[in-house]
Protein backbone atom coordinates (compact mmCIF):
# COMPACT_ATOMS: atom_id res chain seq x y z
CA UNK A 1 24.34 13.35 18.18
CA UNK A 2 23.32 14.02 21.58
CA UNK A 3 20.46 13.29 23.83
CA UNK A 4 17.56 15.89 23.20
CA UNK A 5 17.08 16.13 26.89
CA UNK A 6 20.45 15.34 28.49
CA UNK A 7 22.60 17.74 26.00
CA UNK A 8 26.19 16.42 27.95
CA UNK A 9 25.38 12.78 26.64
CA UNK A 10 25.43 11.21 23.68
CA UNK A 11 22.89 9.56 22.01
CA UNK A 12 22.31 6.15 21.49
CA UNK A 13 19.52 6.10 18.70
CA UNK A 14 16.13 7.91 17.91
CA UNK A 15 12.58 7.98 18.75
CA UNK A 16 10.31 6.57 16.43
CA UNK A 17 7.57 8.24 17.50
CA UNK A 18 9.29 12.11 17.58
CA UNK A 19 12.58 11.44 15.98
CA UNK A 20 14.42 13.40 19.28
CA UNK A 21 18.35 11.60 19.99
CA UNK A 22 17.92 9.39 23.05
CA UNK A 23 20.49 8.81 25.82
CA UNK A 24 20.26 5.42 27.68
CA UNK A 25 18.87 7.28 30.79
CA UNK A 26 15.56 8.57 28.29
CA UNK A 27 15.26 5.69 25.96
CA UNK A 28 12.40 2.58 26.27
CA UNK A 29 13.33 -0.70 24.17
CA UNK A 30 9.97 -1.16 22.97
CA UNK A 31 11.78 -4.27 20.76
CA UNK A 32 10.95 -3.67 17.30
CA UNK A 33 11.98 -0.05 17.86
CA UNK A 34 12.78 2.84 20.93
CA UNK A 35 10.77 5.38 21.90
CA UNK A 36 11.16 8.30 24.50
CA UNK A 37 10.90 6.77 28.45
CA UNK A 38 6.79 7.36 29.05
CA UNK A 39 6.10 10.11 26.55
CA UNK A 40 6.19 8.73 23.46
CA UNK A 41 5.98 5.05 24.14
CA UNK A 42 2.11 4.76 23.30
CA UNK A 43 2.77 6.16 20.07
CA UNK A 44 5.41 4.04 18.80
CA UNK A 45 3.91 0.82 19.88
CA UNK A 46 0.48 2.26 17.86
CA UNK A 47 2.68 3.28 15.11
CA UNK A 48 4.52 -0.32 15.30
CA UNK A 49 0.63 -2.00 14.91
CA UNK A 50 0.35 0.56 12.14
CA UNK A 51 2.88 -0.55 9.95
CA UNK A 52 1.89 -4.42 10.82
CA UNK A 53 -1.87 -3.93 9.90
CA UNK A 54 -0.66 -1.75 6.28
CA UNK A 55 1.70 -5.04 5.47
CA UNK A 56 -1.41 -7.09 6.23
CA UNK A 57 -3.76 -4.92 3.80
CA UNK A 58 -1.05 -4.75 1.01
CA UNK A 59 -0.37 -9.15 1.27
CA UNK A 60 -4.40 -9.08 1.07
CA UNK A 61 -4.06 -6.18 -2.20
CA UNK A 62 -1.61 -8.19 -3.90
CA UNK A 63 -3.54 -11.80 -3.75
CA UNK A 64 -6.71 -9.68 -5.30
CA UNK A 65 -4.99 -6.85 -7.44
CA UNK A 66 -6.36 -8.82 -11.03
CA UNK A 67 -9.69 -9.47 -9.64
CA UNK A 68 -11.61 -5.77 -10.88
CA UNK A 69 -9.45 -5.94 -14.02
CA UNK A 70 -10.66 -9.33 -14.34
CA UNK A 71 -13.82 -8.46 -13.95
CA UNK A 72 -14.49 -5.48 -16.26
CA UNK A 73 -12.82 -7.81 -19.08
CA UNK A 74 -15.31 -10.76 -19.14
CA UNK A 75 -18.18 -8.57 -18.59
CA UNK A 76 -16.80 -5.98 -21.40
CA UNK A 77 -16.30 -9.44 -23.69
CA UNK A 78 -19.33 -10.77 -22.85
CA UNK A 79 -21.73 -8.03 -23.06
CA UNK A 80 -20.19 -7.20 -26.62
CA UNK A 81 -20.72 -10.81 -27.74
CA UNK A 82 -24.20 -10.99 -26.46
CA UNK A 83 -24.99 -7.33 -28.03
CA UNK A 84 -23.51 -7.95 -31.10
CA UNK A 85 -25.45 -7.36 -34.09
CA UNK A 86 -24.49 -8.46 -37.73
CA UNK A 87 -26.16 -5.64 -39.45
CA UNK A 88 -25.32 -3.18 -36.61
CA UNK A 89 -22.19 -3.95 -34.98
CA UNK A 90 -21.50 -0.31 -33.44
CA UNK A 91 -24.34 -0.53 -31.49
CA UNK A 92 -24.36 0.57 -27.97
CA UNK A 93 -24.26 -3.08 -26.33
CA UNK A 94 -21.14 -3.46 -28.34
CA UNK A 95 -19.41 -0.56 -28.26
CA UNK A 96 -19.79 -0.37 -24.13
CA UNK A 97 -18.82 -3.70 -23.95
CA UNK A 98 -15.74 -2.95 -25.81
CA UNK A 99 -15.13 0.01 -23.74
CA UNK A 100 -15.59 -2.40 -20.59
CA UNK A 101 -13.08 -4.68 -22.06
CA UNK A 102 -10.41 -1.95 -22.65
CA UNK A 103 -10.33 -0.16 -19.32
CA UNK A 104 -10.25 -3.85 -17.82
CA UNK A 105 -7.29 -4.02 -19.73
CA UNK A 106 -6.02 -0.65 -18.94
CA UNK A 107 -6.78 -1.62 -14.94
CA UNK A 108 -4.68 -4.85 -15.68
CA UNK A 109 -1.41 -3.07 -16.55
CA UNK A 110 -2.08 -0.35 -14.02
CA UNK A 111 -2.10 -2.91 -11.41
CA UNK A 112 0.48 -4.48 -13.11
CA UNK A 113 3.30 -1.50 -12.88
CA UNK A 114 1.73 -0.63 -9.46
CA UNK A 115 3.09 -3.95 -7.85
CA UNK A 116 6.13 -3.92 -9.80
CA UNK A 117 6.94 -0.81 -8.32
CA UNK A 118 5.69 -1.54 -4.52
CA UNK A 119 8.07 -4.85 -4.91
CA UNK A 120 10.84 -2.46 -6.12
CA UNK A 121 10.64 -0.29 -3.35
CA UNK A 122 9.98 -2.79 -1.23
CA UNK A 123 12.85 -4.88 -1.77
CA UNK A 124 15.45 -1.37 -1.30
């Protein structure tokens, strides 16, 4: 590959912020990645803090992915026990709490193949 603005040398890696082939005349060691000398320095750095703040959110995602499905199961289980009826067990109190429950549990293995997958990809 050569160098997107010296076309007689070659190139010694890529911007991360255009993706254009950098000579060692054009390129800025930015040290987690290069960038183009002054034009696209800004933006890789920015992009750089990106990527650091999205690994903080998703470390911060993973410690609380079970706390909504969590939720919506002990309020689904104990709205249907405290609506629950002996004569009338369909009745709404039930019947929402038991939908409640469900899509708690539905949430849970959501989550569940959500992370497994992240990890997965993460780990390539």
């Amino acid at each position: 590959m050569r160098c997107f603005v010296h076309h007689d040398q070659e190139a010694v890696g890529i911007c991360l912020a255009c993706g254009k082939g950098l000579c060692p005349d054009c390129v800025a060691d930015l040290g987690h990645a290069i960038s183009c000398r002054g034009a696209c320095e800004q933006t890789a750095r920015e992009m750089h803090a990106q990527n650091i703040r999205s690994q903080a959110i998703l470390n911060a995602q993973k410690s609380n992915r079970f706390l909504m499905p969590a939720f919506f199961i002990v309020i689904g289980a104990v709205w249907g026990w405290f609506t629950f009826r002996a004569n009338d067990p369909f009745n709404f109190g039930t019947v929402s709490g038991a939908l409640f429950f469900i899509w708690g549990l539905v949430l849970f293995m959501r989550q569940r193949r959500l992370y497994k997958d992240i990890d997965r990809n993460l780990s390539k």
